[in-house]
Protein backbone atom coordinates (compact mmCIF):
# COMPACT_ATOMS: atom_id res chain seq x y z
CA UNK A 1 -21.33 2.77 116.96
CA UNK A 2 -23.10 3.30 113.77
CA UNK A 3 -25.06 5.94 114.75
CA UNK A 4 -21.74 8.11 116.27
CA UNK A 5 -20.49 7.41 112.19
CA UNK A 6 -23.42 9.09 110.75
CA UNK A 7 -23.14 11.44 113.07
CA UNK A 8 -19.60 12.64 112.67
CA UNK A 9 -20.16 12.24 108.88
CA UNK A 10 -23.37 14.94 109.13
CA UNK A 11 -21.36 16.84 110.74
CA UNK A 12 -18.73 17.15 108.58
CA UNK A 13 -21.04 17.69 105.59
CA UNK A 14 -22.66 20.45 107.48
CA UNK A 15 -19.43 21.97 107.80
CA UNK A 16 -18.35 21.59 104.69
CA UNK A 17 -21.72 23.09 102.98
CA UNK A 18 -22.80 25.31 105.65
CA UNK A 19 -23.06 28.98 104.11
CA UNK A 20 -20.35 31.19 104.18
CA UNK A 21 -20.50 34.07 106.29
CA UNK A 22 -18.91 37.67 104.38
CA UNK A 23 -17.15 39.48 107.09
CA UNK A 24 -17.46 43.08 106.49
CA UNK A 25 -14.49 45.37 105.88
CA UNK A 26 -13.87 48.25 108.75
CA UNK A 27 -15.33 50.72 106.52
CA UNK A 28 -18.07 49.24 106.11
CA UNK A 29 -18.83 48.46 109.36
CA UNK A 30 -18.18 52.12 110.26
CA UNK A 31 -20.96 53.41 107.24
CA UNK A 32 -23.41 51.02 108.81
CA UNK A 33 -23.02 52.46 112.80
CA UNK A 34 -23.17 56.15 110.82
CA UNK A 35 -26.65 55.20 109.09
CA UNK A 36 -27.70 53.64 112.02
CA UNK A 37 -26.70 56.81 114.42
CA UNK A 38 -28.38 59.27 111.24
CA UNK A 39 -31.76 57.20 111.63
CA UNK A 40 -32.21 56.94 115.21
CA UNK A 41 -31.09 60.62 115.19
CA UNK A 42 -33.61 61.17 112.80
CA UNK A 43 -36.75 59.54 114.24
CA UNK A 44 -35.83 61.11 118.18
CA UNK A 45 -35.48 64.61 116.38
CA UNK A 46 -38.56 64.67 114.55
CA UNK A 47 -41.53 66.81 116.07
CA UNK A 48 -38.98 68.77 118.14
CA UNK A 49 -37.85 72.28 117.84
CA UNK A 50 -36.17 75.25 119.51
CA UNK A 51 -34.65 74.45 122.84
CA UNK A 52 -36.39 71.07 123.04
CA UNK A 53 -34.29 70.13 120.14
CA UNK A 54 -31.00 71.24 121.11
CA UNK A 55 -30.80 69.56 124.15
CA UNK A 56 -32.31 66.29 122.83
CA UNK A 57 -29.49 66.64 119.75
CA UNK A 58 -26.67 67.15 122.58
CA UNK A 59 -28.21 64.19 124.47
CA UNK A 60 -27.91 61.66 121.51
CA UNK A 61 -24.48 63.15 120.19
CA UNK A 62 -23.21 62.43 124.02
CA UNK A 63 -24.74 59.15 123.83
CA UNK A 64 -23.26 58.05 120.75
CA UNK A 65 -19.71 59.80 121.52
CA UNK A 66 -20.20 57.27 124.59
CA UNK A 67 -20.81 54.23 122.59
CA UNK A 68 -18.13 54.91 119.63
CA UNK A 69 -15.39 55.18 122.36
CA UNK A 70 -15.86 51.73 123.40
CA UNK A 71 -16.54 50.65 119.77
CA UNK A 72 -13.80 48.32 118.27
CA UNK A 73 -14.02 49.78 115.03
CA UNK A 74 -13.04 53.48 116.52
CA UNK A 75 -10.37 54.84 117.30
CA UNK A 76 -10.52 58.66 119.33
CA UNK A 77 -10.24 60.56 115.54
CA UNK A 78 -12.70 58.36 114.29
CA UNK A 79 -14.74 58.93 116.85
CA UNK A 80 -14.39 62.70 116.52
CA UNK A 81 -14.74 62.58 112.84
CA UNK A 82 -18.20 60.97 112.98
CA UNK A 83 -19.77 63.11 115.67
CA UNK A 84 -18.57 66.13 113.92
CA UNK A 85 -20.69 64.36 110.87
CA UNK A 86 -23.78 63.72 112.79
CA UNK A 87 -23.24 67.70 113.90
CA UNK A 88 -23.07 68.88 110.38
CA UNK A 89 -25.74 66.45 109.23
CA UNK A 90 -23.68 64.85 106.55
């Protein structure tokens, strides 16, 4: 019985003291998925050129188009907004 006390009381201290998460705003969220889309476009463009590199930039843009539109934090402009970024290199 004593030990289910100290139990529910270390509990609720952990609770109570645990460190607060910071949920990040929408736009933030969306800056972070851009960076993240820049780099990885970035590192699979490098060394390419020519043809080689168009196709492998249409193959990421795809890919990414494919993963904003089931993104939460996208709507079908936003989506089209950032692609048109990554395009532009912005």
């Amino acid at each position: 019985m004593e030990f289910l006390i100290l139990f529910i009381c270390l509990g609720f201290l952990y609770l109570l003291f645990k460190p607060s998460r910071k949920l990040k705003t929408k736009a933030q969220k969306q800056a972070e998925i851009l960076e993240k889309y820049k780099q990885e476009m970035n590192r699979e463009l490098s060394g390419l050129d020519g043809e080689d590199f168009k196709k492998r930039k249409m193959e990421l843009l795809k890919e990414f188009a494919d993963e904003l539109n089931r993104n939460l934090f996208f709507d079908k402009n936003e989506t089209k907004k950032l692609i048109q970024k990554l395009i532009d290199g912005k």
